[in-house]
Protein backbone atom coordinates (compact mmCIF):
# COMPACT_ATOMS: atom_id res chain seq x y z
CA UNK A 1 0.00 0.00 0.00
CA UNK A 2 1.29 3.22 -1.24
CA UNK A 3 0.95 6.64 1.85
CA UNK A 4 2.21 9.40 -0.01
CA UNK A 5 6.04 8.43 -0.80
CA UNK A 6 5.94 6.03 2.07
CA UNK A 7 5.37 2.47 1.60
CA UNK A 8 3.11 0.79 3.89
CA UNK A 9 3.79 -3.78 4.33
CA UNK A 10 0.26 -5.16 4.55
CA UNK A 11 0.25 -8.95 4.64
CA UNK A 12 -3.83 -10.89 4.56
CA UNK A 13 -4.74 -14.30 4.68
CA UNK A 14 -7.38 -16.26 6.17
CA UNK A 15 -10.93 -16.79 5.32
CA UNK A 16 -11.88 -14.54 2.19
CA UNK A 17 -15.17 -12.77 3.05
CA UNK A 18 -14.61 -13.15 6.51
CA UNK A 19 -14.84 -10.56 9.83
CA UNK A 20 -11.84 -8.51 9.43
CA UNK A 21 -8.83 -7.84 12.09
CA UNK A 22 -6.18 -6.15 11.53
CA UNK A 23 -3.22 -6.62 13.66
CA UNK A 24 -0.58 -4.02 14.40
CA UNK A 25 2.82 -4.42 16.22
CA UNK A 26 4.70 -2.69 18.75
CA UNK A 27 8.64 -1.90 18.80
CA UNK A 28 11.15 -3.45 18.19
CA UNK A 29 8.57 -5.48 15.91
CA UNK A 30 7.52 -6.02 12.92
CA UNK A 31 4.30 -8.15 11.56
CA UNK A 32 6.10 -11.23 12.23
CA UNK A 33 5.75 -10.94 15.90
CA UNK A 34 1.64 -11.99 14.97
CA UNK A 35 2.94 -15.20 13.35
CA UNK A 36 1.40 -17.61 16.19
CA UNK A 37 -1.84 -15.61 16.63
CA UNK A 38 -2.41 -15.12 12.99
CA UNK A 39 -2.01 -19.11 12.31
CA UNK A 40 -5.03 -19.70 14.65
CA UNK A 41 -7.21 -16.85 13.68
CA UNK A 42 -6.67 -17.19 10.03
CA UNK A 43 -8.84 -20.29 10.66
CA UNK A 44 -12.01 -18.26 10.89
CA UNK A 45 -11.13 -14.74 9.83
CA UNK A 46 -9.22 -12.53 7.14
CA UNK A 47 -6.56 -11.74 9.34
CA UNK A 48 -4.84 -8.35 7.91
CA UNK A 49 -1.06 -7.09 9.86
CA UNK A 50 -0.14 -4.15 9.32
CA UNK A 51 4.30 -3.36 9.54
CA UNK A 52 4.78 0.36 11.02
CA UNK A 53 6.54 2.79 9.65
CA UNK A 54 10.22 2.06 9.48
CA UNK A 55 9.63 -1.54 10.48
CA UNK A 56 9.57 -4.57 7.89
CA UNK A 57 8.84 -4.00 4.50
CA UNK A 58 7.20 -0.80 5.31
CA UNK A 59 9.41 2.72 4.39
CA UNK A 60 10.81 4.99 6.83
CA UNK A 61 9.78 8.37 7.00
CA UNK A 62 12.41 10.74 6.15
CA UNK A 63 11.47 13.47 9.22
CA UNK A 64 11.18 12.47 13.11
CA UNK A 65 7.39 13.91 12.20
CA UNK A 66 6.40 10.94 10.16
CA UNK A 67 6.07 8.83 13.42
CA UNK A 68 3.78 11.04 15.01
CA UNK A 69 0.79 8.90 16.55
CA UNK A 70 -2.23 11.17 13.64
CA UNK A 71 0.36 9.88 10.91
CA UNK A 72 0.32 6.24 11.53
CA UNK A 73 -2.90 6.50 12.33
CA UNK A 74 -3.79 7.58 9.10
CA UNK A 75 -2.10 4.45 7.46
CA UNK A 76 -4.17 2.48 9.83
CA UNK A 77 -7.60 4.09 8.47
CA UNK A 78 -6.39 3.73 4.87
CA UNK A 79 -5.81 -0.01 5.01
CA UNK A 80 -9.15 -0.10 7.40
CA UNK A 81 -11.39 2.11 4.66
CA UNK A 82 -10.41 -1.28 2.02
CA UNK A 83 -13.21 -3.65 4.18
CA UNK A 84 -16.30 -3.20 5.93
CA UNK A 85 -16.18 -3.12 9.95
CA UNK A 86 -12.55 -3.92 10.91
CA UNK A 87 -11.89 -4.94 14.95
CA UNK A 88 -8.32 -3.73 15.23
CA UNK A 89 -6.10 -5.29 17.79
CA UNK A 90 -2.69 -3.65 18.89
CA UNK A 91 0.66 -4.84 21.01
CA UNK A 92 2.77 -2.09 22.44
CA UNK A 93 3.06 1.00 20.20
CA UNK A 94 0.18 -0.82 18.07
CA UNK A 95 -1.89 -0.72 20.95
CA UNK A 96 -1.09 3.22 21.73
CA UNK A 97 -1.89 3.58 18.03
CA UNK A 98 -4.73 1.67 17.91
CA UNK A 99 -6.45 4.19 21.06
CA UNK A 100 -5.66 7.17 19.01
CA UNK A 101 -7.36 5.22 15.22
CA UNK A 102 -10.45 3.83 17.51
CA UNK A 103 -11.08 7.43 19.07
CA UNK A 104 -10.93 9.65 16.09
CA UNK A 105 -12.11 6.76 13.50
CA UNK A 106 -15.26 5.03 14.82
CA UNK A 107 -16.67 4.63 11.52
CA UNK A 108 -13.77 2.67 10.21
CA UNK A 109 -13.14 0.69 13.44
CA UNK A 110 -15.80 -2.16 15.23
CA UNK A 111 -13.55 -2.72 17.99
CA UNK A 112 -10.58 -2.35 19.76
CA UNK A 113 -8.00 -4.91 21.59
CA UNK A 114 -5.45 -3.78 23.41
CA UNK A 115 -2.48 -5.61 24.52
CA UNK A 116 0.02 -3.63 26.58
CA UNK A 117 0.00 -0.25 25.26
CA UNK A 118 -1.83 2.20 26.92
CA UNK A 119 -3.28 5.68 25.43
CA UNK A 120 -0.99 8.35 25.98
CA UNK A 121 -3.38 10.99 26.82
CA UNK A 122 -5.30 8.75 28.86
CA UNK A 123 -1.91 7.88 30.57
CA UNK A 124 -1.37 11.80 31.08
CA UNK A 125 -5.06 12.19 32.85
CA UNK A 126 -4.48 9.64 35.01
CA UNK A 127 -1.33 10.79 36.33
CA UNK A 128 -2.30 14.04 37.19
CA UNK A 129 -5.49 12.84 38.68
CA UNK A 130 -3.60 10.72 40.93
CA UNK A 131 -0.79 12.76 41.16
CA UNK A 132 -1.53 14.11 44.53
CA UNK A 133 -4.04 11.68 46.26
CA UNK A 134 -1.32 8.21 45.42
CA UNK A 135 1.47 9.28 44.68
CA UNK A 136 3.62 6.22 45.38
CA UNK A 137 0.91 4.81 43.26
CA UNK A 138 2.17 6.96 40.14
CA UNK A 139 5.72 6.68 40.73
CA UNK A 140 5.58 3.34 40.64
CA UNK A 141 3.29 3.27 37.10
CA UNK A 142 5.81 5.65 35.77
CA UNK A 143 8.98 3.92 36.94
CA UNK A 144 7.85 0.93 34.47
CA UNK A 145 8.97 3.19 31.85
CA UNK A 146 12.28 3.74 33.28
CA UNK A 147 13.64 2.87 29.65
CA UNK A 148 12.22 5.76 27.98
CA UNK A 149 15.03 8.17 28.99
CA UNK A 150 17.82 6.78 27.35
CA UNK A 151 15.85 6.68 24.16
CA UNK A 152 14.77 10.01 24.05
CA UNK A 153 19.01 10.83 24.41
CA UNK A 154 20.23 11.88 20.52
CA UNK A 155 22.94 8.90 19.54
CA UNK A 156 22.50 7.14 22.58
CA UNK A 157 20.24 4.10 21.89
CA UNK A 158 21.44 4.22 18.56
CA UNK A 159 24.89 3.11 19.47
CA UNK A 160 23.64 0.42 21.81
CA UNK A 161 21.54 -0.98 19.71
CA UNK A 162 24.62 -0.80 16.48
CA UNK A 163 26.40 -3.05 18.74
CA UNK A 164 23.92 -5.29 20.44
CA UNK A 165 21.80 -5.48 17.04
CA UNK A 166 25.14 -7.70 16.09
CA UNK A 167 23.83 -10.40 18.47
CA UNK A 168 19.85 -9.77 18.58
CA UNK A 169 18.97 -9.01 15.33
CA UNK A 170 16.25 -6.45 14.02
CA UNK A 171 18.78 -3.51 13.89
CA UNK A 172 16.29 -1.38 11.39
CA UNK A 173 13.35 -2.09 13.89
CA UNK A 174 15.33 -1.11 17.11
CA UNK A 175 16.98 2.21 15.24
CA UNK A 176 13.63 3.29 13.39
CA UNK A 177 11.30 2.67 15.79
CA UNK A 178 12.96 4.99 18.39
CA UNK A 179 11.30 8.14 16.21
CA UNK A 180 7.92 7.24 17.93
CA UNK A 181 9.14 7.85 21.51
CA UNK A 182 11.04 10.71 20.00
CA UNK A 183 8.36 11.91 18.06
CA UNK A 184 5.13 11.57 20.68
CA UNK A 185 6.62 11.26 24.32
CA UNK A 186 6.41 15.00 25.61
CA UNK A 187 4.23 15.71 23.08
CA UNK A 188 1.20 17.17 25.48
CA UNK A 189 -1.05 14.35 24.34
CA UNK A 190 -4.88 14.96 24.55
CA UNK A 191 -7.24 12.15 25.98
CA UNK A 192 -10.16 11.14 23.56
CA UNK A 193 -13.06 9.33 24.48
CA UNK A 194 -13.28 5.66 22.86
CA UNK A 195 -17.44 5.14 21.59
CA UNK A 196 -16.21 1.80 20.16
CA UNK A 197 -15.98 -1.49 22.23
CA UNK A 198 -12.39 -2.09 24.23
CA UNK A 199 -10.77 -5.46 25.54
CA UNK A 200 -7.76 -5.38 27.58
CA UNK A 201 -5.37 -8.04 28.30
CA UNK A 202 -4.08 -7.18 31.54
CA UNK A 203 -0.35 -9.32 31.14
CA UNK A 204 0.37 -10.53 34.29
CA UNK A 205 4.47 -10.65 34.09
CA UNK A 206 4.38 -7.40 31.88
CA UNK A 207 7.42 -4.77 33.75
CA UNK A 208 6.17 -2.31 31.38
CA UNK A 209 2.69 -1.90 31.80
CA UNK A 210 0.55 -2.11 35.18
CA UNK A 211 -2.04 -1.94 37.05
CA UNK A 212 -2.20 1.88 36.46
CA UNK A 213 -1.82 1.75 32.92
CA UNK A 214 -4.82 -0.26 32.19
CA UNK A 215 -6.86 1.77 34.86
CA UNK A 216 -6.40 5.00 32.90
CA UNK A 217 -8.79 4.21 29.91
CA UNK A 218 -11.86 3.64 32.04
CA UNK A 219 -13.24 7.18 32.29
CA UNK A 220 -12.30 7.40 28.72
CA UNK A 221 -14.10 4.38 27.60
CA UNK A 222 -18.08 3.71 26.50
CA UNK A 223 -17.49 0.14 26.89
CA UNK A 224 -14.69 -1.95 28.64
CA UNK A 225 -13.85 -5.35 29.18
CA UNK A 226 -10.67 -6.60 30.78
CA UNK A 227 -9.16 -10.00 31.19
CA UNK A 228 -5.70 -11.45 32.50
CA UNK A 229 -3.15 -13.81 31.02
CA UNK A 230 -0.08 -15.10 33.03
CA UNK A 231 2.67 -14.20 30.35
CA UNK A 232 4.82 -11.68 29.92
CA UNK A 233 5.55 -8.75 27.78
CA UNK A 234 5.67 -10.40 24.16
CA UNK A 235 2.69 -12.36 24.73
CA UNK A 236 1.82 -12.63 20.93
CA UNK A 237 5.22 -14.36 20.40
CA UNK A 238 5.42 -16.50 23.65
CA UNK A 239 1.53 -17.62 23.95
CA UNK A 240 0.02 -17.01 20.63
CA UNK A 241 -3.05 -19.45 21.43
CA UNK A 242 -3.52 -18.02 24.61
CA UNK A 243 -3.40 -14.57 22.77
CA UNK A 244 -6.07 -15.85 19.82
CA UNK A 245 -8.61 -16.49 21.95
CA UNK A 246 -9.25 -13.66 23.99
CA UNK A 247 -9.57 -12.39 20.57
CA UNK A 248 -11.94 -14.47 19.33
CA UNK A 249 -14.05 -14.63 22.09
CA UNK A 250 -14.13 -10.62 22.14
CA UNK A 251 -14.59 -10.37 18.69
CA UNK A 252 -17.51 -13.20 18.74
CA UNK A 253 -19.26 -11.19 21.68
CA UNK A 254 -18.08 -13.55 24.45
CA UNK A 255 -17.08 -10.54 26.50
CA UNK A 256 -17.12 -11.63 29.95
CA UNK A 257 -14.05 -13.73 29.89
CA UNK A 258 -13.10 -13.23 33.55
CA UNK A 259 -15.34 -15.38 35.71
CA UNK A 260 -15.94 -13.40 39.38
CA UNK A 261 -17.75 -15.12 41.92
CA UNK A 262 -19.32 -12.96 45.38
CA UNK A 263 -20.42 -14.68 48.18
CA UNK A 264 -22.96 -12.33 50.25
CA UNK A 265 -23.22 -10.73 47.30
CA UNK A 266 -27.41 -9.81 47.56
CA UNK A 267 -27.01 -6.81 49.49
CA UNK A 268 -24.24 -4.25 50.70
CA UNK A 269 -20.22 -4.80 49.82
CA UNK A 270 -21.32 -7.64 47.95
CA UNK A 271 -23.52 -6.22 45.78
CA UNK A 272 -21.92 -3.25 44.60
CA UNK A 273 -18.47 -5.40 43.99
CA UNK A 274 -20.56 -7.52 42.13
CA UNK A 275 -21.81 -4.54 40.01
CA UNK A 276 -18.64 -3.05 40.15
CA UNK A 277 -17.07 -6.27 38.05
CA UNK A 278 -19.75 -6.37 35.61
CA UNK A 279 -18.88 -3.16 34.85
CA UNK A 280 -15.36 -4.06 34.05
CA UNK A 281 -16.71 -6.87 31.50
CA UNK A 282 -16.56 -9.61 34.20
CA UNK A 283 -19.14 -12.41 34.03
CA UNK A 284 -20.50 -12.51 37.71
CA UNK A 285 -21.74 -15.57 40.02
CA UNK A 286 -23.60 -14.30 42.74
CA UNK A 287 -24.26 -16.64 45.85
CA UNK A 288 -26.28 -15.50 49.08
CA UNK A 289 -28.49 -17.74 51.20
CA UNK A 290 -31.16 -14.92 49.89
CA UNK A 291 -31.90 -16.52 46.54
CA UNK A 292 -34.09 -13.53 45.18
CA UNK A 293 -31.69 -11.45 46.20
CA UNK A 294 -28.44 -13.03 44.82
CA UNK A 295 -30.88 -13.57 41.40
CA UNK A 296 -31.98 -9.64 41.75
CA UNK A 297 -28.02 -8.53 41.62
CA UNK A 298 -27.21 -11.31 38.87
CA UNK A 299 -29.78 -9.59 36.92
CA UNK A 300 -28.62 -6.35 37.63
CA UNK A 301 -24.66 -7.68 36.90
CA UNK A 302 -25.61 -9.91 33.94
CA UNK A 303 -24.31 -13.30 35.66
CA UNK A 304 -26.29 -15.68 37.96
CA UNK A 305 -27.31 -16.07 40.65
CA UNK A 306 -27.05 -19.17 43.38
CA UNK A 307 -28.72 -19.81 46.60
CA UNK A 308 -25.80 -20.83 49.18
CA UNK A 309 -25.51 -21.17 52.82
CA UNK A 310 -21.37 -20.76 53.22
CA UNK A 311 -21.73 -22.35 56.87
CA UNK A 312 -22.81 -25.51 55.06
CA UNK A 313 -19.48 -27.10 53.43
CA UNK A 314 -20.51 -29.79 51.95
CA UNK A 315 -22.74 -27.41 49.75
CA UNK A 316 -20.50 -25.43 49.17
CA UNK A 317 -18.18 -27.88 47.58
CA UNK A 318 -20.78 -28.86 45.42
CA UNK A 319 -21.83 -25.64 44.32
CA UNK A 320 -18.38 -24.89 43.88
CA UNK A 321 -17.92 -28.14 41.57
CA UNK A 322 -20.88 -26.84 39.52
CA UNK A 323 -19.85 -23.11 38.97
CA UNK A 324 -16.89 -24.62 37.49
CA UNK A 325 -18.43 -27.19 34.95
CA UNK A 326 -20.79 -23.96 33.67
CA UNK A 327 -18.87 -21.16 33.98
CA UNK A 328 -15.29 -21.84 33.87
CA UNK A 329 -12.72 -21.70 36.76
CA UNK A 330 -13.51 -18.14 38.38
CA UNK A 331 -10.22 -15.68 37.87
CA UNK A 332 -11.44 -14.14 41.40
CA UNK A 333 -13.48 -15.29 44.33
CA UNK A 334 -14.56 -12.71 46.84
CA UNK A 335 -15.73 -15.32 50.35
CA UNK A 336 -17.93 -11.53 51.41
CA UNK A 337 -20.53 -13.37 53.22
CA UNK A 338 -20.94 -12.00 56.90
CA UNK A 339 -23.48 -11.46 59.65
CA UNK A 340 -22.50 -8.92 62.89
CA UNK A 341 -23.42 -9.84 66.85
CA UNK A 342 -23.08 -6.68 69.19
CA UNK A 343 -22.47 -6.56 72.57
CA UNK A 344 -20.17 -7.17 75.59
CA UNK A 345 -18.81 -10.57 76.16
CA UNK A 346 -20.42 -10.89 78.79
CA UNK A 347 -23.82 -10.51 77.42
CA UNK A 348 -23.12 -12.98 74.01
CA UNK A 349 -24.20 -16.06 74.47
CA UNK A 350 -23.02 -19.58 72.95
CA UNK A 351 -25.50 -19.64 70.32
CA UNK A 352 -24.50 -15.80 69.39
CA UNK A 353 -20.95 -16.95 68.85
CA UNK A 354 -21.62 -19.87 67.38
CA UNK A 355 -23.50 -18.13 64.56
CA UNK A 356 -21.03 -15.42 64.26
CA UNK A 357 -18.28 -18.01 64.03
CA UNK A 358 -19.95 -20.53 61.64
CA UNK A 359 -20.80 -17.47 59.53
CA UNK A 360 -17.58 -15.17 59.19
CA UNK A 361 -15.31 -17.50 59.90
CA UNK A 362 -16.26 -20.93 58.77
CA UNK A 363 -17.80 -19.78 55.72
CA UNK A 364 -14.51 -18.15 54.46
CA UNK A 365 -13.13 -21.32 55.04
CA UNK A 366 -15.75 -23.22 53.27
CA UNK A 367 -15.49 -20.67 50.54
CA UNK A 368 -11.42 -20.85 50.12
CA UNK A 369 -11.26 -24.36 50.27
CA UNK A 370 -13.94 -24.87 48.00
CA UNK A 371 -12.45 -22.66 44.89
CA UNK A 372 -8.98 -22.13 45.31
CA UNK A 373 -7.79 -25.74 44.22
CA UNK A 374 -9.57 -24.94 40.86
CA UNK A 375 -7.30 -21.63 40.52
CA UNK A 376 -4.23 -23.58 41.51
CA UNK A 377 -4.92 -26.72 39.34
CA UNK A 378 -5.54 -24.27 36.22
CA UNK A 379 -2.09 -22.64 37.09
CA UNK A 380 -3.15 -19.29 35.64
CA UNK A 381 -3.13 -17.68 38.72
CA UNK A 382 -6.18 -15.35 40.11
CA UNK A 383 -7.13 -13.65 43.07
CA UNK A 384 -8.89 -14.52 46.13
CA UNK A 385 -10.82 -12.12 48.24
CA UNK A 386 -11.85 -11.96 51.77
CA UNK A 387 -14.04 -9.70 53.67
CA UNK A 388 -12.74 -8.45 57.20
CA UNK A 389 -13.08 -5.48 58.42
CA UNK A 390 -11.24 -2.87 60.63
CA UNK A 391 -12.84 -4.30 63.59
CA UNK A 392 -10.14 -6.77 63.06
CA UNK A 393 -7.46 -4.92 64.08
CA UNK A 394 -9.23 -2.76 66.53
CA UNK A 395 -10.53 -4.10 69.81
CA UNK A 396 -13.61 -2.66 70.57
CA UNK A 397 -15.39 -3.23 74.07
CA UNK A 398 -18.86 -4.07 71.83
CA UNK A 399 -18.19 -6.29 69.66
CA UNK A 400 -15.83 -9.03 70.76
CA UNK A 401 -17.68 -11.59 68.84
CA UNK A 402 -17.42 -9.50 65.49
CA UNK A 403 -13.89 -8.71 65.66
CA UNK A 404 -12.69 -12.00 66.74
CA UNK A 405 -13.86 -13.61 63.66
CA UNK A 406 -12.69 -10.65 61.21
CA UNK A 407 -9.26 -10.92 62.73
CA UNK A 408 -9.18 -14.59 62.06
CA UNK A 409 -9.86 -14.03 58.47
CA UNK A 410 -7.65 -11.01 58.10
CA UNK A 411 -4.65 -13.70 59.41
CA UNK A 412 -5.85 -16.45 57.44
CA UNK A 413 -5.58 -13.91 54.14
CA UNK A 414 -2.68 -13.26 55.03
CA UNK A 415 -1.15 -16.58 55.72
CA UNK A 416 -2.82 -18.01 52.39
CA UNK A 417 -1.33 -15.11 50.24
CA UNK A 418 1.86 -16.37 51.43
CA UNK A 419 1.27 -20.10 50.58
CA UNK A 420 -0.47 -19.17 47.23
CA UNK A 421 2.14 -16.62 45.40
CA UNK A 422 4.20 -19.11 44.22
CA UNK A 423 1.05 -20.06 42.12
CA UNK A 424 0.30 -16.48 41.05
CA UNK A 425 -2.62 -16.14 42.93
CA UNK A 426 -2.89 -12.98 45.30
CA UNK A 427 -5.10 -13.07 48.79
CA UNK A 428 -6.41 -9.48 49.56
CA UNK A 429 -8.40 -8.88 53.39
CA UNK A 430 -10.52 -6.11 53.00
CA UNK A 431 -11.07 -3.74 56.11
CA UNK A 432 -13.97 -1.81 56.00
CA UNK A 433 -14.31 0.91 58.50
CA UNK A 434 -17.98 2.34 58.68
CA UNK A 435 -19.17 1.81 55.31
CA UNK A 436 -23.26 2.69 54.38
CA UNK A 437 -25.05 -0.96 54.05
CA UNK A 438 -27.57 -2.87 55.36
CA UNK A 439 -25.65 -4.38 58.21
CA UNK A 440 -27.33 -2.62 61.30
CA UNK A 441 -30.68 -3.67 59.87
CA UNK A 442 -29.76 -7.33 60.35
CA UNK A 443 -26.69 -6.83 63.30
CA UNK A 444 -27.92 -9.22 66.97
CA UNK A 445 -27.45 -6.65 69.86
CA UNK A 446 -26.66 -9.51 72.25
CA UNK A 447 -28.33 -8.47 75.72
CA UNK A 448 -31.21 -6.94 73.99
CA UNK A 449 -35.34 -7.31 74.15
CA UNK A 450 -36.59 -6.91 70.97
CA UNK A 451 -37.65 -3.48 71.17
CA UNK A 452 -34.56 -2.29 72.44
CA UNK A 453 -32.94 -4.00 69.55
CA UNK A 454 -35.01 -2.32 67.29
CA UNK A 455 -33.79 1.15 68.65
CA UNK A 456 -29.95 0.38 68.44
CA UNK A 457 -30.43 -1.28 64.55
CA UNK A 458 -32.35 2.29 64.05
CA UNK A 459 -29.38 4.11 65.89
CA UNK A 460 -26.81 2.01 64.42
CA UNK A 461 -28.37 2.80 60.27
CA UNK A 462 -28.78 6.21 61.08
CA UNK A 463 -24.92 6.88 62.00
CA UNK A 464 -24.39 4.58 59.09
CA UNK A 465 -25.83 6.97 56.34
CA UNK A 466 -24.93 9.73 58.25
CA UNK A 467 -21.04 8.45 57.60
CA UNK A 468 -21.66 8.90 53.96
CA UNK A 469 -19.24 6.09 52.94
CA UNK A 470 -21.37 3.87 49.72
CA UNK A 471 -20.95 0.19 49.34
CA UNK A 472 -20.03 1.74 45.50
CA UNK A 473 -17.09 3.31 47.12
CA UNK A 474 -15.95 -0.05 48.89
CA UNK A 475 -16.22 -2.00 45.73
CA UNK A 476 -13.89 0.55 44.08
CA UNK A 477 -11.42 -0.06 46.51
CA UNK A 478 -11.58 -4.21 46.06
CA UNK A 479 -11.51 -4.03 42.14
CA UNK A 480 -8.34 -1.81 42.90
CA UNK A 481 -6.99 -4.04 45.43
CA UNK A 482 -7.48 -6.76 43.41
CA UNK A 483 -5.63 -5.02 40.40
CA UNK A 484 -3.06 -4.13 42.41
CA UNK A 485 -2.46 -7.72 44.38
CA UNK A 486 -2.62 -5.71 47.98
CA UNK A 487 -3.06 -7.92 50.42
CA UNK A 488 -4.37 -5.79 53.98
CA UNK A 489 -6.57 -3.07 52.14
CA UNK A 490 -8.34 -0.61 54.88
CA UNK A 491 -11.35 0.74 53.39
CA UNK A 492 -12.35 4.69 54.73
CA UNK A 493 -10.20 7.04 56.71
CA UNK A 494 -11.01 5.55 60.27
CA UNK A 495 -9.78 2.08 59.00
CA UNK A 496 -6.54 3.40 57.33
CA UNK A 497 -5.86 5.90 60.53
CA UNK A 498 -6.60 2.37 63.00
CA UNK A 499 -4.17 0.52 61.09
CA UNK A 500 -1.32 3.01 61.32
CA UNK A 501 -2.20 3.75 64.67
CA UNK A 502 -1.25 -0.16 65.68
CA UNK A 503 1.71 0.34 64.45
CA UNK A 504 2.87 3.48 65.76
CA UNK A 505 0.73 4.04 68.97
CA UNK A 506 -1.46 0.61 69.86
CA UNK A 507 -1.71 1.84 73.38
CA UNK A 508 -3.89 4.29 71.98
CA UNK A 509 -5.63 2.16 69.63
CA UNK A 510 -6.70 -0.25 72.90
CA UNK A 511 -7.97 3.11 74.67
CA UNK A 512 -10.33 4.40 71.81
CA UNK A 513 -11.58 0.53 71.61
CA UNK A 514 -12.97 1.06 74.90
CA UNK A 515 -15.02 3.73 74.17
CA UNK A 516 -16.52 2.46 70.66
């Protein structure tokens, strides 16, 4: 394909007639780097890859402005303009390419894939969003790009790469492709909103692109879908099948690739992490011993829904056993499931601990044991989720009961993270402070007739919504900590203050627990 006096490398194969996707590499590549993933999908599509400027066949532009992002781009829409409804799919500097063709191009473009390469102005947003409020947070996103210096340097990468291009090959790629940090890093890039629908494959053992990265497109995005894959970096060359089928299985519509599974999830925390998933493309098993409820937020989520009493192990197991012969092996399991007792110790009786025991303790055990040897036996690692809460960590006068179990959990977490990592999968404890749900409505006030019950559940909700801290906002903070593997994540200002103040002052900690 002829661009002016630049030549543009298009190679097609595949299935004549058939959807179209066009495949575009990142640097040091060229189309070649597709081999694997082209092979498979050539089965069932016409398969198009595309060789950027100044790699493989394709001409060199003879200014540092021909690499601009709107220049490629433009080759990108003229090879797009030859079919009907193209889904594009991008690696690396493809991928940052493909953002910029997708936003400004929605009539050429059906879809969008992106694998490791983030939009720059989305990038650029995010950072100075976040700039102030996580900090370490955006350090550490930016650090992955600690590279980038030494290529913007005049002569520098060149010379390195004259001499190590003796012993790895692809000495045009490496040299040419340095125009498009040269030409677009610095360059004040503007963040367009995406109308058309996005995938991204979140790369587990990528050191280039995190967590952050992949977080920056969502305000910028009508409709996004996310899924992981334990490989690294050059995951089109080193697990092409792997690689093929997320994009078939975007491409055919089966967007919610990443199975999520809530226990508790009818009401509260639950719920709105439930929600929250869905949102993110996630296909979502809801399980509460409220059937109509767990159906009513499956509904809402797009998943299912389960009836499931977590105290009862042998069901769970089963249950368990079945979500996996449906649905797949979940890629997260949040055990959220919970009830709360009130009240001194000396006013709980057996039956009250019993049911807060069997509850938030044994069910998270039920739960864990249940699912996790399905994440280990698939060996693509995941992430397992537990519900505690800052009561864990803070000893409170009135509720012994409560807090007992949650620090049980928050241990257990913590001790299971350890013994899972070297299978990839991450164990977060969640630590809600005073977070706006339905708990008081349902919380035992141990000690209590039933009308004074009544009045503390009343009490209890109203200081609840008077807090002004949403489930929504709680489920942010799990999708995040989930994201970001944490494993003790303190939800709302109390719980994060609490948690330093063990650590710094617990004397203190153990005389405000007296009074709360």
């Amino acid at each position: 394909m002829e661009r002016g006096d630049l030549r543009v490398r298009v190679v097609e194969g595949g299935v004549p007639g058939g959807v179209v996707l066009v495949l575009v590499h990142g640097y040091p590549d060229d189309a070649r780097v597709w081999d694997g993933v082209a092979a498979r999908l050539q089965r069932r599509y016409w398969v198009v890859r595309v060789d950027v400027r100044g790699a493989g066949g394709s001409g060199a532009p003879r200014r540092r402005d021909g690499y601009r992002v709107a220049e490629v781009v433009g080759d990108l829409v003229a090879v797009g303009r030859g079919y009907s409804g193209v889904h594009l799919v991008g690696h690396d500097w493809g991928a940052v390419i493909g953002w910029a063709a997708v936003a400004r191009h929605p009539e050429v473009f059906r879809s969008f894939v992106s694998i490791s390469g983030p939009d720059l102005g989305h990038v650029r947003d995010w950072v100075r969003r976040n700039w102030w409020r996580r900090p370490v947070r955006v350090v550490g996103t930016l650090a992955r790009s600690w590279y980038v210096a030494g290529f913007l340097v005049p002569g520098l990468a060149e010379g390195v790469w004259r001499v190590a291009g003796r012993w790895i090959g692809g000495l045009r790629e490496l040299v040419n492709g340095l125009g498009l940090y040269r030409a677009n890093l610095g360059a004040g890039a503007e963040a367009r909103r995406v109308s058309v629908p996005v995938h991204q494959v979140e790369l587990v053992k990528d050191p280039f692109v995190g967590p952050g990265h992949l977080e920056a497109a969502e305000r910028w995005t009508d409709e996004l879908s996310r899924s992981r894959l334990v490989a690294g970096h050059w995951a089109p060359r080193t697990h092409p099948e792997q690689v093929a089928r997320v994009i078939e299985d975007f491409v055919e519509g089966r967007r919610s690739q990443r199975v999520v599974v809530v226990t508790g999830g009818a009401s509260g925390i639950g719920r709105a992490t439930a929600l929250r998933f869905a949102r993110d493309g996630a296909f979502v098993v809801v399980l509460d011993v409220d059937l109509e409820g767990a159906e009513r937020t499956a509904a809402e989520a797009g998943g299912v829904g389960y009836r499931l009493d977590v105290t009862d192990g042998a069901a769970t197991h089963a249950l368990a056993r079945e979500v996996v012969e449906r649905h797949g092996v979940p890629d997260v399991v949040m055990a959220n499931a919970g009830v709360a007792v009130a009240g001194a110790f000396l006013d709980t009786s057996e039956e009250d601990w019993r049911r807060v025991v069997d509850v938030n303790l044994w069910g998270v055990v039920h739960t864990l044991r249940a699912f996790a040897p399905y994440l280990v036996e698939r060996g693509q690692g995941g992430n397992l989720v537990v519900t505690a809460s800052a009561a864990g960590y803070l000893p409170m006068a009135t509720l012994p009961a409560y807090s007992t179990t949650k620090a049980a959990v928050l241990m257990l977490a913590q001790c299971l993270d350890a013994e899972l990592r070297k299978h990839r999968i991450r164990v977060s404890a969640i630590c809600p402070g005073v977070v706006d749900t339905n708990i008081a409505a349902t919380t035992r006030f141990a000690g209590s007739d039933d009308a004074e019950q009544e009045r503390k559940r009343k009490k209890a909700a109203k200081m609840y919504r008077l807090r002004g801290y949403s489930a929504d906002r709680a489920a942010d903070e799990v999708v995040r900590a989930v994201r970001e593997g944490r494993v003790v994540v303190p939800v709302t200002p109390e719980a994060r203050f609490v948690q330093v103040a063990n650590r710094i002052a617990p004397s203190l900690v153990r005389f405000l627990g007296r009074f709360t």
